[in-house]
Each structure stands twice: as structure tokens, then as C-alpha cells.
Protein backbone atom coordinates (compact mmCIF):
# COMPACT_ATOMS: atom_id res chain seq x y z
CA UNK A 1 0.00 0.00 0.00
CA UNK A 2 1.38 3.56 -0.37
CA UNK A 3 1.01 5.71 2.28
CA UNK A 4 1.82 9.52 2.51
CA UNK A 5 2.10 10.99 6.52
CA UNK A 6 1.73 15.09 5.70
CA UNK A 7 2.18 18.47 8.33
CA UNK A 8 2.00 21.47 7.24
CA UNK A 9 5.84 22.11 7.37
CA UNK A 10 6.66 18.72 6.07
CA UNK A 11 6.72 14.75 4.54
CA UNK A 12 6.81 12.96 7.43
CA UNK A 13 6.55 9.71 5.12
CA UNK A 14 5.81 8.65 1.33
CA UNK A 15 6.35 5.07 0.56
CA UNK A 16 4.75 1.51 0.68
CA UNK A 17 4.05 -0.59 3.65
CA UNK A 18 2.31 -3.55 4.83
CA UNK A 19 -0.11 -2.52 7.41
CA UNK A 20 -0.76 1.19 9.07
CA UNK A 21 -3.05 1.26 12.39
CA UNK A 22 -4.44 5.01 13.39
CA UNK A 23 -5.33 6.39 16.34
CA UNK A 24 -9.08 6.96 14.66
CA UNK A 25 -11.95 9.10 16.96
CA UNK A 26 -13.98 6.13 17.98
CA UNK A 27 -11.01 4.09 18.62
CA UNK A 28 -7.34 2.82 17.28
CA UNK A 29 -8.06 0.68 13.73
CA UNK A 30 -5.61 -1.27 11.29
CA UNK A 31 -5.54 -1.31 7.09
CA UNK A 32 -4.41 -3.91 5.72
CA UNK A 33 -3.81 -4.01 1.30
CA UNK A 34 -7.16 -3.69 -0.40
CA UNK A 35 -8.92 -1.91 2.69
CA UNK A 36 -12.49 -0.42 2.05
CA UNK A 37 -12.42 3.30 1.05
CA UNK A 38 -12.31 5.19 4.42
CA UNK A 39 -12.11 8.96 5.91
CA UNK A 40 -11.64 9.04 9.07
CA UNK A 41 -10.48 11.84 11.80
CA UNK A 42 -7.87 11.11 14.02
CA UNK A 43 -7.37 11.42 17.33
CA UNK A 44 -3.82 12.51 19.72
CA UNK A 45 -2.14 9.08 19.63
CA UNK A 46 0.91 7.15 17.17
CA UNK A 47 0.32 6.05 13.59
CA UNK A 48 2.21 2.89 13.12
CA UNK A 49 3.89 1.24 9.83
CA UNK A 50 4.33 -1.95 9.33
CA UNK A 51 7.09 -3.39 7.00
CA UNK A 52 8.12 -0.26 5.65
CA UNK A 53 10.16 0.19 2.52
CA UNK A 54 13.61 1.24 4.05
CA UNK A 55 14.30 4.14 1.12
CA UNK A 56 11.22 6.08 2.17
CA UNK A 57 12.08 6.16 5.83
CA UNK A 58 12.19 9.38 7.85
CA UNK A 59 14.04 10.65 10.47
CA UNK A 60 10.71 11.82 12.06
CA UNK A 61 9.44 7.51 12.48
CA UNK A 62 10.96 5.88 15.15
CA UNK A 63 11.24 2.44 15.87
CA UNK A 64 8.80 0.32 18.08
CA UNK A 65 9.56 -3.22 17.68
CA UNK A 66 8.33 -4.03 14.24
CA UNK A 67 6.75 -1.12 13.94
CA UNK A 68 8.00 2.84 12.22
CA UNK A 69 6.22 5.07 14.32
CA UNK A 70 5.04 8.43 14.19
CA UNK A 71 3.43 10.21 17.07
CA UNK A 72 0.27 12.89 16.04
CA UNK A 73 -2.11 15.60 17.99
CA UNK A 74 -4.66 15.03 15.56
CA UNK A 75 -5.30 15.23 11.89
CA UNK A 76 -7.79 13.29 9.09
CA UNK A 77 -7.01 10.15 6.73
CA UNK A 78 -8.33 9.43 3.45
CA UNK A 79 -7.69 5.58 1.91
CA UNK A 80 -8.86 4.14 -0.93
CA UNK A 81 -7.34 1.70 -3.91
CA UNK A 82 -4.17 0.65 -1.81
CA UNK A 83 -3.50 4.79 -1.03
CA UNK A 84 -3.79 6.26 1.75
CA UNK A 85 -2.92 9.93 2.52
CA UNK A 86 -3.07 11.55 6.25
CA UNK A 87 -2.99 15.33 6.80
CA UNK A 88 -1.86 15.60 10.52
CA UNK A 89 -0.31 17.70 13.15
């Protein structure tokens, strides 16, 4: 899947991964490839990759076990076809 992290200053991330979960409103959820369409706010909390292409990563991810983290006050996310784009703060 191809995922894009964006602030307003910055790309936090822009490459392909396995599995993303969000820290949605109603509660933390996981895409996996071929996901439902979804737009969803997002709440304080970490995004989390999963088996992330090592050429796209940023210094901004760290690691959590398997895991490329990022941590976020907030923000929206918009997937659909295997893309998935997140405007956060």
C-alpha cells in the first residue's frame, strides 16, 4: 500500500508498507492491502507502519519493535485503492 504521513511544514513519510493502524476518533483501527475506502479523523495518539520500505524512511518515524512510528495531535485520513494519505499535526 502507499502511504503519505503530511504536516504542514513537512513529509513525514511517502512510501509503501504492509499494514498502518491510526489512532481513529472512535477508537485505534488497522488497514491492511485492499482496505475499504475510508475517511476518518484522528485522534492525539501514534500512527504505526508496518514493513516499511527502508528508502522512504524518515528521520521523524521511530522504531517500536516491528513497527515505524510516528506520534500525532490530531489530523484526518483518506484511503482508498491501496493509497492512503493523512494530513496531521
Amino acid at each position: 500500500m502507499k502511504i503519505q504521513i503530511l504536516t504542514p511544514e513537512e513529509v513525514i513519510f511517502d512510501g509503501e508498507v504492509t499494514s498502518i493502524t491510526v489512532p481513529g476518533s472512535k477508537g485505534e483501527f488497522q488497514m491492511l492491502e485492499n482496505h475499504a475506502a475510508i475517511v476518518s479523523t484522528l485522534e492525539k495518539g501514534k500512527i504505526k507502519l508496518e514493513s516499511v520500505s527502508s528508502s522512504s524512511v524518515s528521520a521523524k518515524l521511530t522504531d517500536e519493535g516491528k513497527y515505524k512510528v510516528h506520534s500525532i495531535k490530531g489530523g484526518i485520513l483518506e484511503f482508498s485503492n491501496n493509497k492512503g494519505i493523512i494530513l496531521c499535526e
